[in-house]
C-alpha atoms as a PDB file:
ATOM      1  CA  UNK A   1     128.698 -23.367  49.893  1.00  0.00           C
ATOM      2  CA  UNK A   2     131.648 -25.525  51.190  1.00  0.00           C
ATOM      3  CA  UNK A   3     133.204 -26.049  48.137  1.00  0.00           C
ATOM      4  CA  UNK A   4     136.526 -24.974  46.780  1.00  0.00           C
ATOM      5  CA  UNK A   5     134.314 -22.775  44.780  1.00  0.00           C
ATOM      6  CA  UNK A   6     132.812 -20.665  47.570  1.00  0.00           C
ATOM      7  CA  UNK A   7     135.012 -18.882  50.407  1.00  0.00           C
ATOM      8  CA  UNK A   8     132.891 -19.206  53.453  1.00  0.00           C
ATOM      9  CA  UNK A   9     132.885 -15.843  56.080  1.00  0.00           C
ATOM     10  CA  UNK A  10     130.206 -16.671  58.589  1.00  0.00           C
ATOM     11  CA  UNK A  11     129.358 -20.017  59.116  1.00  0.00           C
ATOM     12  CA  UNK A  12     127.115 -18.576  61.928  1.00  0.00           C
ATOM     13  CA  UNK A  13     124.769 -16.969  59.684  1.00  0.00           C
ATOM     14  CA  UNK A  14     121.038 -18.501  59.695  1.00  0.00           C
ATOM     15  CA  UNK A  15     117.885 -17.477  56.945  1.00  0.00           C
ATOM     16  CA  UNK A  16     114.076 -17.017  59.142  1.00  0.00           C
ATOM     17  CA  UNK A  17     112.154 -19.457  57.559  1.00  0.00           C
ATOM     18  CA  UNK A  18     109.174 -17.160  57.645  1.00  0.00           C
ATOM     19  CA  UNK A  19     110.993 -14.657  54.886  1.00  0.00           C
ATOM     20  CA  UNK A  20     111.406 -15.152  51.061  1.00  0.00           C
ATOM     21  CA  UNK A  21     111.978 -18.930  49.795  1.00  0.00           C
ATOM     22  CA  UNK A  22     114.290 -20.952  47.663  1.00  0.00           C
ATOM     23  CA  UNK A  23     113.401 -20.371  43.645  1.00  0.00           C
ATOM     24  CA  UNK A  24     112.520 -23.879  43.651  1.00  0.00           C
ATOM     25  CA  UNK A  25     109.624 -23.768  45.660  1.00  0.00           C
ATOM     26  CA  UNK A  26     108.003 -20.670  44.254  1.00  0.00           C
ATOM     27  CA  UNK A  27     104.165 -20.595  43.426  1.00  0.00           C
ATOM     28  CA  UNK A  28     103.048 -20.270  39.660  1.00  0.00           C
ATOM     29  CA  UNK A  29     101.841 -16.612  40.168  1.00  0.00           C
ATOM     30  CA  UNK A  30     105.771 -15.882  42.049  1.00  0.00           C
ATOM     31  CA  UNK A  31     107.253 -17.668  38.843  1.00  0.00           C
ATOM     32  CA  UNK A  32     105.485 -15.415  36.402  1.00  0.00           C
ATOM     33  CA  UNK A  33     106.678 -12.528  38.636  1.00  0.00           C
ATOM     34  CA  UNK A  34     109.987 -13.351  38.261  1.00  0.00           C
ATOM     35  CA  UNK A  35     110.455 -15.886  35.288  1.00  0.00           C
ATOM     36  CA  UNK A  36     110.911 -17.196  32.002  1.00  0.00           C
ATOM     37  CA  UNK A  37     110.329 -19.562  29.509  1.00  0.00           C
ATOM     38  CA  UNK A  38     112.209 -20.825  26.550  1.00  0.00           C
ATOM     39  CA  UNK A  39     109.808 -20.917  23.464  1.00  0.00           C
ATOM     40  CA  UNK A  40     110.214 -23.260  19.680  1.00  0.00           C
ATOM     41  CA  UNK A  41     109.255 -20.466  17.863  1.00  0.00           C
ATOM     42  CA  UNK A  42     107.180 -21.480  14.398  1.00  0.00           C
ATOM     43  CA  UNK A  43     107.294 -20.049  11.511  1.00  0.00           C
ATOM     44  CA  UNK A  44     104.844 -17.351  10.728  1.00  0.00           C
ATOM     45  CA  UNK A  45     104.364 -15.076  13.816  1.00  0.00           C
ATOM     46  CA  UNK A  46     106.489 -12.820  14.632  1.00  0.00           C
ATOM     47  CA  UNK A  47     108.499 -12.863  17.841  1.00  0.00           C
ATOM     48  CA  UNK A  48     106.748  -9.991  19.728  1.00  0.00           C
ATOM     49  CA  UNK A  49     103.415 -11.754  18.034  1.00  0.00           C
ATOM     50  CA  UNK A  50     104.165 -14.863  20.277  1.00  0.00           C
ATOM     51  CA  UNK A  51     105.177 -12.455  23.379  1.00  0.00           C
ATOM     52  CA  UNK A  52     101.783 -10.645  22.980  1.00  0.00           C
ATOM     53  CA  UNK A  53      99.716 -14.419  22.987  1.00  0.00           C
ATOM     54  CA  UNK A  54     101.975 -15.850  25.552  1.00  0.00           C
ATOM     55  CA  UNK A  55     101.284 -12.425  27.550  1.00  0.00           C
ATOM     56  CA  UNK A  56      97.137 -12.880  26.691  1.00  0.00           C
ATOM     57  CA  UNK A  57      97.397 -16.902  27.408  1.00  0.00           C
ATOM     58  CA  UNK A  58      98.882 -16.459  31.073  1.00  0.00           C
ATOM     59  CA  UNK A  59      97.243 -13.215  31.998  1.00  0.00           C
ATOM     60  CA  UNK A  60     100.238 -11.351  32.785  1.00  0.00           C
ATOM     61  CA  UNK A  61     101.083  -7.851  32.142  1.00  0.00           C
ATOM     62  CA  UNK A  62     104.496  -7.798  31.623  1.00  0.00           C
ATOM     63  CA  UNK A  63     106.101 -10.475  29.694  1.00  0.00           C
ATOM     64  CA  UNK A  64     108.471 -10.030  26.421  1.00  0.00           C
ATOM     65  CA  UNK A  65     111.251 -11.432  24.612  1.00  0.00           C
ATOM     66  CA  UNK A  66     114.975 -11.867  24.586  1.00  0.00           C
ATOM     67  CA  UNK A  67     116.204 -11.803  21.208  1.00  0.00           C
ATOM     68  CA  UNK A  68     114.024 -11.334  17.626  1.00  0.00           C
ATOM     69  CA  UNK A  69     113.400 -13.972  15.024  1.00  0.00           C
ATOM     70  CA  UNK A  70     111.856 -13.121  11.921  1.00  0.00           C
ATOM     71  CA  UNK A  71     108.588 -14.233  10.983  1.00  0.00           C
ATOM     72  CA  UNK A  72     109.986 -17.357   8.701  1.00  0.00           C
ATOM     73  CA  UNK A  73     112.446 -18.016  11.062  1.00  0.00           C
ATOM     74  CA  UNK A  74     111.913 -21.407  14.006  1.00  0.00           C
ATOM     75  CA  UNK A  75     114.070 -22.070  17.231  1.00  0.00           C
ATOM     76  CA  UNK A  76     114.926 -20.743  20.405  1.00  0.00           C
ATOM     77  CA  UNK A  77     112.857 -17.797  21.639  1.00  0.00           C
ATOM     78  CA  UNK A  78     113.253 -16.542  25.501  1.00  0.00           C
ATOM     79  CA  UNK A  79     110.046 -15.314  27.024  1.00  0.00           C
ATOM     80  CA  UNK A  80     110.742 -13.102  30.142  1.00  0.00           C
ATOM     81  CA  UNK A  81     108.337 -12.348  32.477  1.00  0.00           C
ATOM     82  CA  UNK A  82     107.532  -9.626  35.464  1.00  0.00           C
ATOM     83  CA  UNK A  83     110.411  -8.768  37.065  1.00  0.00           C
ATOM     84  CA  UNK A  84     112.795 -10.909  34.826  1.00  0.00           C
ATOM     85  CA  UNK A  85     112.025  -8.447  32.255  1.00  0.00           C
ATOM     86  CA  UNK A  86     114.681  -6.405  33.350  1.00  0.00           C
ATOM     87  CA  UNK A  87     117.356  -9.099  32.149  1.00  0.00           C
ATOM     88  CA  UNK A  88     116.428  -8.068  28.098  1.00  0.00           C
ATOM     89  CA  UNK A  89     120.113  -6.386  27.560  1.00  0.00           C
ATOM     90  CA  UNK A  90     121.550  -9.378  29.043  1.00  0.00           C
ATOM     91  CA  UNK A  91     120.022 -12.104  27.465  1.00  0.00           C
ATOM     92  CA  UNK A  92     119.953  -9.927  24.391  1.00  0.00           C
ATOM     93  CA  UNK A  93     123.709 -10.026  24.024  1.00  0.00           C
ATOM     94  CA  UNK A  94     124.035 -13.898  24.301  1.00  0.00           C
ATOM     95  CA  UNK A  95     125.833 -15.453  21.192  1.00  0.00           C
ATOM     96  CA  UNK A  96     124.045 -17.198  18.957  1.00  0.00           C
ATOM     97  CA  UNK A  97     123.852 -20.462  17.056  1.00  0.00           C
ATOM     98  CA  UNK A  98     121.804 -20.998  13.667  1.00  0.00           C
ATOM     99  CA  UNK A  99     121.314 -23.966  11.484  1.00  0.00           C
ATOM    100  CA  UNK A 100     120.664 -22.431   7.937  1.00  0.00           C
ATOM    101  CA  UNK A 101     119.584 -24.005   4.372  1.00  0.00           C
ATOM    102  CA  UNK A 102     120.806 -21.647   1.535  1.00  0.00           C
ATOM    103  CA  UNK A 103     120.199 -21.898  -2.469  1.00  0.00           C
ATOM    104  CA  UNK A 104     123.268 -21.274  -4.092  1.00  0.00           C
ATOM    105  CA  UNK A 105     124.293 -19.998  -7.767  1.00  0.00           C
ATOM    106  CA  UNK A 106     124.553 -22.840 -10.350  1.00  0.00           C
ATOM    107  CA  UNK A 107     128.353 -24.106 -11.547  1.00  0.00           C
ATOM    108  CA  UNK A 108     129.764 -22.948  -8.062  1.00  0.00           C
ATOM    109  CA  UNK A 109     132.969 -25.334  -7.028  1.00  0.00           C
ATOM    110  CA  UNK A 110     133.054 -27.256  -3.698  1.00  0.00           C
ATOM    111  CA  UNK A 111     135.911 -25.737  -3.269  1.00  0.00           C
ATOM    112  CA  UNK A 112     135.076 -21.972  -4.211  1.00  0.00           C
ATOM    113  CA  UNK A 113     132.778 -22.253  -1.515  1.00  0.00           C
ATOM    114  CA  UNK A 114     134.711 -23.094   0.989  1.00  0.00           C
ATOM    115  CA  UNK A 115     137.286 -20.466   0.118  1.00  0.00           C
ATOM    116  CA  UNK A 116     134.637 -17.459   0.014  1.00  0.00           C
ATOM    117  CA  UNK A 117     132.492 -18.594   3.144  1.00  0.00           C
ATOM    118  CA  UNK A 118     136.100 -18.620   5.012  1.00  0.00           C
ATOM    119  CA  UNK A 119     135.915 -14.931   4.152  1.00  0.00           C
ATOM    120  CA  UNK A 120     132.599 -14.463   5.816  1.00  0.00           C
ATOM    121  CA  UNK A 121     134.250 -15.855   9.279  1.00  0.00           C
ATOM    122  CA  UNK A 122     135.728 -13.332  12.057  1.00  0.00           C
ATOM    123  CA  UNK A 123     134.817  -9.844  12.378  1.00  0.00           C
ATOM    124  CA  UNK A 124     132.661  -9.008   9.557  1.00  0.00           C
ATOM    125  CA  UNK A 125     130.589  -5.921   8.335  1.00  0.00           C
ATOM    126  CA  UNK A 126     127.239  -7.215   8.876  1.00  0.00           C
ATOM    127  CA  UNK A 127     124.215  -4.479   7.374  1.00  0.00           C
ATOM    128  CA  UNK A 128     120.897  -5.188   8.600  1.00  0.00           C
ATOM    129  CA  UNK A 129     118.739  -5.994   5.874  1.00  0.00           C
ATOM    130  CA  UNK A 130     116.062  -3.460   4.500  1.00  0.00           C
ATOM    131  CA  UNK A 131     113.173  -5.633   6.077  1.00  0.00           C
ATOM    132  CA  UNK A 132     115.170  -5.472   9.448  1.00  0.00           C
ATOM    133  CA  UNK A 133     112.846  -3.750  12.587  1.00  0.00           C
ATOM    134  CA  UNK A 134     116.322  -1.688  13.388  1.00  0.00           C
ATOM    135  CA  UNK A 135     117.577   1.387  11.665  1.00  0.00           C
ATOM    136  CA  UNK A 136     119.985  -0.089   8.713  1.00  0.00           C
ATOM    137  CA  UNK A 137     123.833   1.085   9.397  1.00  0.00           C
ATOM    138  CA  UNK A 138     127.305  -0.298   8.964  1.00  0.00           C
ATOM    139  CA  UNK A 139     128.485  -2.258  12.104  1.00  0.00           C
ATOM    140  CA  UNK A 140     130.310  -5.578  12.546  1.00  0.00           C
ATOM    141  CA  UNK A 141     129.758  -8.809  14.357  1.00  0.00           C
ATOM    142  CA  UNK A 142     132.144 -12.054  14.796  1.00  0.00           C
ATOM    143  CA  UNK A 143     130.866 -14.944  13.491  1.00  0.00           C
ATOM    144  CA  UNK A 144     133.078 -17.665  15.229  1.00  0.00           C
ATOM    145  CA  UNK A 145     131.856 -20.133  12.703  1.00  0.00           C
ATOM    146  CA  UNK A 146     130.387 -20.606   9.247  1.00  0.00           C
ATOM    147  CA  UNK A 147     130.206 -24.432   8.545  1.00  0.00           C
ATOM    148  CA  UNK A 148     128.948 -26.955   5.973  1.00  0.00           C
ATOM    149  CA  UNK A 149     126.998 -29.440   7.023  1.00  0.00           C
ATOM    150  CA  UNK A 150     125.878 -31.042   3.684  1.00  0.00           C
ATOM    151  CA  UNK A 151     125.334 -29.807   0.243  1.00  0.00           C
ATOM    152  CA  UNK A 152     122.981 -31.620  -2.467  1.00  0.00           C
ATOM    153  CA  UNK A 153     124.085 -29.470  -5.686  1.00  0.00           C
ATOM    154  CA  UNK A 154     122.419 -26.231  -5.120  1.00  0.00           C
ATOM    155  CA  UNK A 155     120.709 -26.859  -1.563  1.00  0.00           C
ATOM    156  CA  UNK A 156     123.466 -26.090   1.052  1.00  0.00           C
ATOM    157  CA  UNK A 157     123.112 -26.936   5.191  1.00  0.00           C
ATOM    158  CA  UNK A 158     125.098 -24.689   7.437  1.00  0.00           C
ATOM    159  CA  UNK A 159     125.819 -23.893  10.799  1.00  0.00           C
ATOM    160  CA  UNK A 160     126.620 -20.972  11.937  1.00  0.00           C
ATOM    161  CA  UNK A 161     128.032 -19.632  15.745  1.00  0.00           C
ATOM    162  CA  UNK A 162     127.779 -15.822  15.886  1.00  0.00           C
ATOM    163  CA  UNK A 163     127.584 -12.468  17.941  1.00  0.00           C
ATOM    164  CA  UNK A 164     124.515 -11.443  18.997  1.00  0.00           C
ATOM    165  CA  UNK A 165     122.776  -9.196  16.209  1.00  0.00           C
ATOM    166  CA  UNK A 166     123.918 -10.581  13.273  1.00  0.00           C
ATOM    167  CA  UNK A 167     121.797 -11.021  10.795  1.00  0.00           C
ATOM    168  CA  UNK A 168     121.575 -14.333   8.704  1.00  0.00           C
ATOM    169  CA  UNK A 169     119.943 -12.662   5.524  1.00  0.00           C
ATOM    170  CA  UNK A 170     123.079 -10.141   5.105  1.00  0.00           C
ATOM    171  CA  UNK A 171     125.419 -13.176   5.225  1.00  0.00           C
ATOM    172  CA  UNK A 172     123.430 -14.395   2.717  1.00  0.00           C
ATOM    173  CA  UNK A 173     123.469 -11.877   0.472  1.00  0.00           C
ATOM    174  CA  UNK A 174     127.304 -11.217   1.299  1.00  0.00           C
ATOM    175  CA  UNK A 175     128.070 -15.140   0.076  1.00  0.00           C
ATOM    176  CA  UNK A 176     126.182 -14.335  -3.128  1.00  0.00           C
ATOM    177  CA  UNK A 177     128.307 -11.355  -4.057  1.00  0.00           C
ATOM    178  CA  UNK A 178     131.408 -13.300  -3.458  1.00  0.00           C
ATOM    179  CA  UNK A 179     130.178 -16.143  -5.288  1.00  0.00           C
ATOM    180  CA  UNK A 180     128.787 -13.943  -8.166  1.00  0.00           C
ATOM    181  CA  UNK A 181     124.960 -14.967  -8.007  1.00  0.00           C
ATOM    182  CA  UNK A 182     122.140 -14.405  -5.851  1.00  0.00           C
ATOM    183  CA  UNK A 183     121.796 -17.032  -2.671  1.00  0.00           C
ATOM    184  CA  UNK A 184     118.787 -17.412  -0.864  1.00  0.00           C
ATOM    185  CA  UNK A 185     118.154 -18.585   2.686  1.00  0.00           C
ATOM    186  CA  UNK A 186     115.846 -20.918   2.180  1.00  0.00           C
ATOM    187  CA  UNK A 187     115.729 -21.675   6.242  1.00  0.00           C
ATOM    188  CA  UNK A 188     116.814 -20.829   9.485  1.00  0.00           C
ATOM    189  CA  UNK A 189     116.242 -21.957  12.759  1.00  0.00           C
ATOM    190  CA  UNK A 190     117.752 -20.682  15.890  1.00  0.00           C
ATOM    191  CA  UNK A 191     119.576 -23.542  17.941  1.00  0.00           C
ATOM    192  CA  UNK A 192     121.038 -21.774  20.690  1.00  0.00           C
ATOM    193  CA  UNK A 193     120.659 -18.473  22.578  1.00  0.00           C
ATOM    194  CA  UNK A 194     123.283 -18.068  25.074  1.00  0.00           C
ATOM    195  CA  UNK A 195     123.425 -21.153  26.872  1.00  0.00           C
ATOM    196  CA  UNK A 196     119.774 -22.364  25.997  1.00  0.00           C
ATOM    197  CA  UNK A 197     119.488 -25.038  23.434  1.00  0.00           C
ATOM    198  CA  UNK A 198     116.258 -25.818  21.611  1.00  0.00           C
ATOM    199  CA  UNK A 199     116.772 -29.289  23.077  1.00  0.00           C
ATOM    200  CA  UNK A 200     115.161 -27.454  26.124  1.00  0.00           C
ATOM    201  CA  UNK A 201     112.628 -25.527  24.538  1.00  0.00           C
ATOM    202  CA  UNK A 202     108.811 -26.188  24.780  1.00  0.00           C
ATOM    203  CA  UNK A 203     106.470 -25.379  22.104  1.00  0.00           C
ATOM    204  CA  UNK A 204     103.158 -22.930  22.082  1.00  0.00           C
ATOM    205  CA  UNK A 205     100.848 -26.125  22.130  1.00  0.00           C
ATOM    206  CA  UNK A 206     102.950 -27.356  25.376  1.00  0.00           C
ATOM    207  CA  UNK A 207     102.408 -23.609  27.133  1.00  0.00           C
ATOM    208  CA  UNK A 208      98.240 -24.037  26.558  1.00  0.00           C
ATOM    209  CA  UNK A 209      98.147 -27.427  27.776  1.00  0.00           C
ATOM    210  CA  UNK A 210     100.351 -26.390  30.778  1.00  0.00           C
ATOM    211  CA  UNK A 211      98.216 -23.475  31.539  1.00  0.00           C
ATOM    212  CA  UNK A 212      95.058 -25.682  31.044  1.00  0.00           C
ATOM    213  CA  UNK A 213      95.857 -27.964  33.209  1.00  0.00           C
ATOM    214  CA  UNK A 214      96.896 -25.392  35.541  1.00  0.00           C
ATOM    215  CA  UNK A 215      93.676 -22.982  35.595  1.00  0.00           C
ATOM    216  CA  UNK A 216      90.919 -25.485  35.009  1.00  0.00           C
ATOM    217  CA  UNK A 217      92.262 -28.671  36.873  1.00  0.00           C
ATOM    218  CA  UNK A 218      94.756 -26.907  39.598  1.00  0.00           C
ATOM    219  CA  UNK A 219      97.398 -28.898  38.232  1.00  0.00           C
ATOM    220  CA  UNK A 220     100.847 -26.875  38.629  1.00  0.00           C
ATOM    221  CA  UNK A 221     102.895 -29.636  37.405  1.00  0.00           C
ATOM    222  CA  UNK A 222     103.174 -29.094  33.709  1.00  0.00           C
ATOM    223  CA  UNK A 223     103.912 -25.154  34.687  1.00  0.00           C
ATOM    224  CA  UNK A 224     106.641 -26.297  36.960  1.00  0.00           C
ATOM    225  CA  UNK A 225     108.672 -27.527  34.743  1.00  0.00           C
ATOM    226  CA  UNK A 226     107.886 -24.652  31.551  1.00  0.00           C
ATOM    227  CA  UNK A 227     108.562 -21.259  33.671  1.00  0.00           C
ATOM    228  CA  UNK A 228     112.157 -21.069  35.161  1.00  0.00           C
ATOM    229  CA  UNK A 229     112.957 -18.636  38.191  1.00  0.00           C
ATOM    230  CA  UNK A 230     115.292 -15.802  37.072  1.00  0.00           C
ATOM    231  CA  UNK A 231     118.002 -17.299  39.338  1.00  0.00           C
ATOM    232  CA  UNK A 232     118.624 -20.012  36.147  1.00  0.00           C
ATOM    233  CA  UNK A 233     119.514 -16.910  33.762  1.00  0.00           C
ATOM    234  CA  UNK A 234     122.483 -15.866  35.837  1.00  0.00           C
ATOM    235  CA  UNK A 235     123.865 -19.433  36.930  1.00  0.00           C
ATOM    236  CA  UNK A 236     127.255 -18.152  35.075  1.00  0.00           C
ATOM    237  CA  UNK A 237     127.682 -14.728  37.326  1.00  0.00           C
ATOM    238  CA  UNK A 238     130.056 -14.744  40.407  1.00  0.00           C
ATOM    239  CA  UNK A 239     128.224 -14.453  43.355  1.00  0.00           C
ATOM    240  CA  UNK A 240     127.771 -13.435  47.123  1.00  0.00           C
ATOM    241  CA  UNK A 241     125.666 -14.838  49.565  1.00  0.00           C
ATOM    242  CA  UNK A 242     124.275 -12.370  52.349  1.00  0.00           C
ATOM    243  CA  UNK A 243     122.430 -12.027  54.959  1.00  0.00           C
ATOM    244  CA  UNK A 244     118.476 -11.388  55.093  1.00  0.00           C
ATOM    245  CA  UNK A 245     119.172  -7.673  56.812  1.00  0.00           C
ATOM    246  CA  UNK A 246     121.664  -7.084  54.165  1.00  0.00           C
ATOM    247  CA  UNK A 247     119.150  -8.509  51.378  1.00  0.00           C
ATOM    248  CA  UNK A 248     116.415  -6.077  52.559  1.00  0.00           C
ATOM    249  CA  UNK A 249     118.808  -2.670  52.425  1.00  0.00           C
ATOM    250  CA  UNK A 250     119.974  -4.027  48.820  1.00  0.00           C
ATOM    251  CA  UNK A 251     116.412  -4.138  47.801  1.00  0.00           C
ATOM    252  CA  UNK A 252     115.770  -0.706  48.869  1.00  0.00           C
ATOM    253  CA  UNK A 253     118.875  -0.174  46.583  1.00  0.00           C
ATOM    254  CA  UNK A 254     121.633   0.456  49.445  1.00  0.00           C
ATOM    255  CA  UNK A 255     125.209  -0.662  49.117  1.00  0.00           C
ATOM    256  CA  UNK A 256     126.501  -4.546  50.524  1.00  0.00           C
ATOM    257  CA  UNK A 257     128.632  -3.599  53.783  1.00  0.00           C
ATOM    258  CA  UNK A 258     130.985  -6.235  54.972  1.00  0.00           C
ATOM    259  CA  UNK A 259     128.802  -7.150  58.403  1.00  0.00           C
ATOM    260  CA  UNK A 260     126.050  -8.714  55.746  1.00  0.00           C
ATOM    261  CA  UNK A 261     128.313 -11.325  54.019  1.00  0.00           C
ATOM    262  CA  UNK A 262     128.037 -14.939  54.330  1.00  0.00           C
ATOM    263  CA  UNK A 263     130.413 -15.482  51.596  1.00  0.00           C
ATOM    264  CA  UNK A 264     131.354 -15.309  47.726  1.00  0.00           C
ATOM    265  CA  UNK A 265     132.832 -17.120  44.899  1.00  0.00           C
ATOM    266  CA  UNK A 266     136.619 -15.981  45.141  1.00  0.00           C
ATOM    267  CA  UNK A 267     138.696 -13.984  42.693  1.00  0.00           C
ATOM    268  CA  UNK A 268     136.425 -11.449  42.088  1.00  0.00           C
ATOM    269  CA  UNK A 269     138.044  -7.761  40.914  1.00  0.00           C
ATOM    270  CA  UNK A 270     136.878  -4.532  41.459  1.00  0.00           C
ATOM    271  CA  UNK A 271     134.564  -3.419  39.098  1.00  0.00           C
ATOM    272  CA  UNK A 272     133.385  -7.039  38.151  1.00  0.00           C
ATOM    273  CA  UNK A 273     129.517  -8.002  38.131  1.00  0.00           C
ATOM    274  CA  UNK A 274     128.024 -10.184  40.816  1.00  0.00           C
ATOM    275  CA  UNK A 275     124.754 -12.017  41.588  1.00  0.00           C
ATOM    276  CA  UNK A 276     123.966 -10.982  45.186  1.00  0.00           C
ATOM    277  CA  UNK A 277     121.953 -13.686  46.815  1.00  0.00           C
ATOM    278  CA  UNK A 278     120.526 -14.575  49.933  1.00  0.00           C
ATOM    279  CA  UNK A 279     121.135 -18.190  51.920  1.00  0.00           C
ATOM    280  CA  UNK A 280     117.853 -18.942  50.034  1.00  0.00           C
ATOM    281  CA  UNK A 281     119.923 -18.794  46.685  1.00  0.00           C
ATOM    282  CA  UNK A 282     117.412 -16.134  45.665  1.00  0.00           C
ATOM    283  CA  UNK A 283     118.393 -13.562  43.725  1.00  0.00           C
ATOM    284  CA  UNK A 284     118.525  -9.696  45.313  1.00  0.00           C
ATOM    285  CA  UNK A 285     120.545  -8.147  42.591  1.00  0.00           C
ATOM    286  CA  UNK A 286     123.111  -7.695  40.041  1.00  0.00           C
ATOM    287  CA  UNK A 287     126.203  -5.283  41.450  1.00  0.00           C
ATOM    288  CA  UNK A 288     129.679  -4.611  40.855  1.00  0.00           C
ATOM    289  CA  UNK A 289     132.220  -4.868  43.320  1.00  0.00           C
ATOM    290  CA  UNK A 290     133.517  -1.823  44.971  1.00  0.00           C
ATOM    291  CA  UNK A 291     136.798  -3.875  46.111  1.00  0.00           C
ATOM    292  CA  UNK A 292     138.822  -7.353  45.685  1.00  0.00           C
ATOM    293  CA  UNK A 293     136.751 -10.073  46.192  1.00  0.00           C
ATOM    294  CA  UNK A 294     139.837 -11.731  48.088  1.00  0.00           C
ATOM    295  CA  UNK A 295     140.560  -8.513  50.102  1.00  0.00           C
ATOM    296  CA  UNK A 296     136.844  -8.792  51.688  1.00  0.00           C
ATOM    297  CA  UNK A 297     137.836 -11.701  54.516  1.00  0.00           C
ATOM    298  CA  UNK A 298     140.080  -9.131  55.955  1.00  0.00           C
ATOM    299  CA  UNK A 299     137.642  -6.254  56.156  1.00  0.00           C
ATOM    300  CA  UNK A 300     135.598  -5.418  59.322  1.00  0.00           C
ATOM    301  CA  UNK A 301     133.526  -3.143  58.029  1.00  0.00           C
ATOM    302  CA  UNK A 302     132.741  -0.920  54.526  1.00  0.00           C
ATOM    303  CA  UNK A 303     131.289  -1.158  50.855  1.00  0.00           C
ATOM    304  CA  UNK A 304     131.866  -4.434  49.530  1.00  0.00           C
ATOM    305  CA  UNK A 305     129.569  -3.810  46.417  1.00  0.00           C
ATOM    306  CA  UNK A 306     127.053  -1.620  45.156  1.00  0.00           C
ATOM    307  CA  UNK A 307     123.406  -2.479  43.176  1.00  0.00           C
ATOM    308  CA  UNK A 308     123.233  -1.741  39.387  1.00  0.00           C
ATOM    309  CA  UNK A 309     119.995  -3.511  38.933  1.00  0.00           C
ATOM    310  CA  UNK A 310     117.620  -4.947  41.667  1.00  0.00           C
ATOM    311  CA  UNK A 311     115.480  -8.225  41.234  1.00  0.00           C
ATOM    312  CA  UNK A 312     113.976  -8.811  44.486  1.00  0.00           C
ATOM    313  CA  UNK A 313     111.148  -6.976  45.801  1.00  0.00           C
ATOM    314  CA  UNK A 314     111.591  -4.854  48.560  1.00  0.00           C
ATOM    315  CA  UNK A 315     109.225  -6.268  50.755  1.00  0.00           C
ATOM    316  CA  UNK A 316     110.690  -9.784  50.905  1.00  0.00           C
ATOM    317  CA  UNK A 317     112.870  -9.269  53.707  1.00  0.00           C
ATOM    318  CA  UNK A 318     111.592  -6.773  56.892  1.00  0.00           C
ATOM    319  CA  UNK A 319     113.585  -3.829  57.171  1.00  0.00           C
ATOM    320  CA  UNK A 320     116.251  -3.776  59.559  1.00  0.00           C
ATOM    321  CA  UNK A 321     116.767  -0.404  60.137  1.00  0.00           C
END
């Protein structure tokens, strides 16, 4: 926190040992209350399918997933579990990446292609497909990038770099009509969610070995490194660093008063979103700021910011009033 990064306002301040602890040296049982895991989806199930055995495998009651795949579709599948559950709409709206293999008409021009996929770049109308879990109505979602990767005659490999929501199968269809033929997606595989690659991601068989190892052998290692604490999902997020008093009222859902500051990343606005964490670096909540983040190292006393979603549970820190 003494970077140029971080504006210091208490270099006083101390965390009791005795309350909370850094994500890093969580238990197993406070990572699944709190965690998540990035998935290689297969093909075949469908993404609540591999939610509800990844729920059954760890023995956890709450566990889901941030973003649907369809059944034939592979890559990057976020697993959120207990309390990191509540992070769905955020992870949810993370841009995506896809890496596609389409059939295309016969007699169709190198470049006639390129000319009519350029039309399927930008903001689009993008209609869920009839097979699509969502109700099917006109909307639109940027796609920031529809590229060829190779074509062999009819077999084409793209990549594509798109809002969140947009549906493959509808560009699909969409480069057919503007090509005059049907093209099918033969493939797709997810590459990126957000920030998380599938570089990163683990597959089912590495979750039951991990878990194996774990509840037959008390071997935590292989867990370790699979389930993530929540604080990794919100690395990106300005943030502000209090007290353990203050982290105990903002668990009970009170507002951040100036007396429990530590310090914050600077250049913050008013009504901008902020991690709140503690000297710990865990996570208490997500808030928005009730003033200038530079304004706050002149302030005695009021509402710095105020709690749209609490993480931590309230009994972490004791109650200070």
């Amino acid at each position: 926190m003494t970077d140029s990064n971080w504006l210091l306002l208490d270099s006083e301040a101390i965390s009791e040992p005795k309350y909370g602890c850094s994500p890093n040296d969580r238990s197993i049982e406070q990572l699944l209350d709190g965690g998540w895991i990035l998935i290689d989806k297969p093909a075949g199930p469908s993404s609540h399918q591999l939610a509800a055995w990844a729920r059954e495998m760890l023995g956890v009651e709450k566990l889901g997933h941030g973003g649907t795949l369809d059944p034939f579709a592979t890559g990057s599948l976020i697993l959120l579990s207990g309390r990191a559950m509540r992070l769905t709409g955020r992870i949810l709206k993370g841009e995506k990446t896809y890496h596609c293999i389409f059939k295309l008409p016969k007699d169709i021009s190198d470049d006639d292609l390129i000319t009519n996929i350029s039309k399927l770049t930008g903001r689009i109308h993008n209609v869920p497909p009839i097979e699509s879990a969502v109700k099917v109505q006109v909307r639109q979602r940027t796609i920031n990038e529809f590229n060829i990767i190779e074509r062999n005659d009819r077999i084409l490999l793209c990549t594509i770099d798109c809002e969140a929501g947009t549906y493959v199968r509808t560009l699909a269809r969409d480069l057919g009509l503007l090509l005059g033929g049907d093209v099918e997606l033969i493939e797709l595989r997810r590459g990126k969610s957000g920030s998380f690659s599938e570089n990163d991601a683990i597959t089912m068989h590495q979750l039951s070995d991990a878990i194996y190892l774990w509840k037959n052998h008390n071997n935590a290692e292989g867990m370790k490194k699979i389930i993530q604490p929540v604080e990794t999902l919100l690395e990106n997020i300005p943030k502000i660093c209090i007290k353990d008093g203050a982290a105990a009222a903002l668990s009970h859902g009170a507002p951040l008063a100036r007396p429990g500051v530590v310090g914050l990343n600077p250049g913050v606005k008013r009504g901008d979103e902020v991690a709140i964490i503690t000297m710990k670096h865990e996570i208490v909540c997500l808030a928005s700021m009730s003033v200038n983040g530079d304004d706050v190292k002149n302030m005695t006393g009021g509402e710095i910011a105020r709690p749209n979603l609490v993480l931590m549970p309230p009994q972490t820190y004791p109650k200070r009033w």
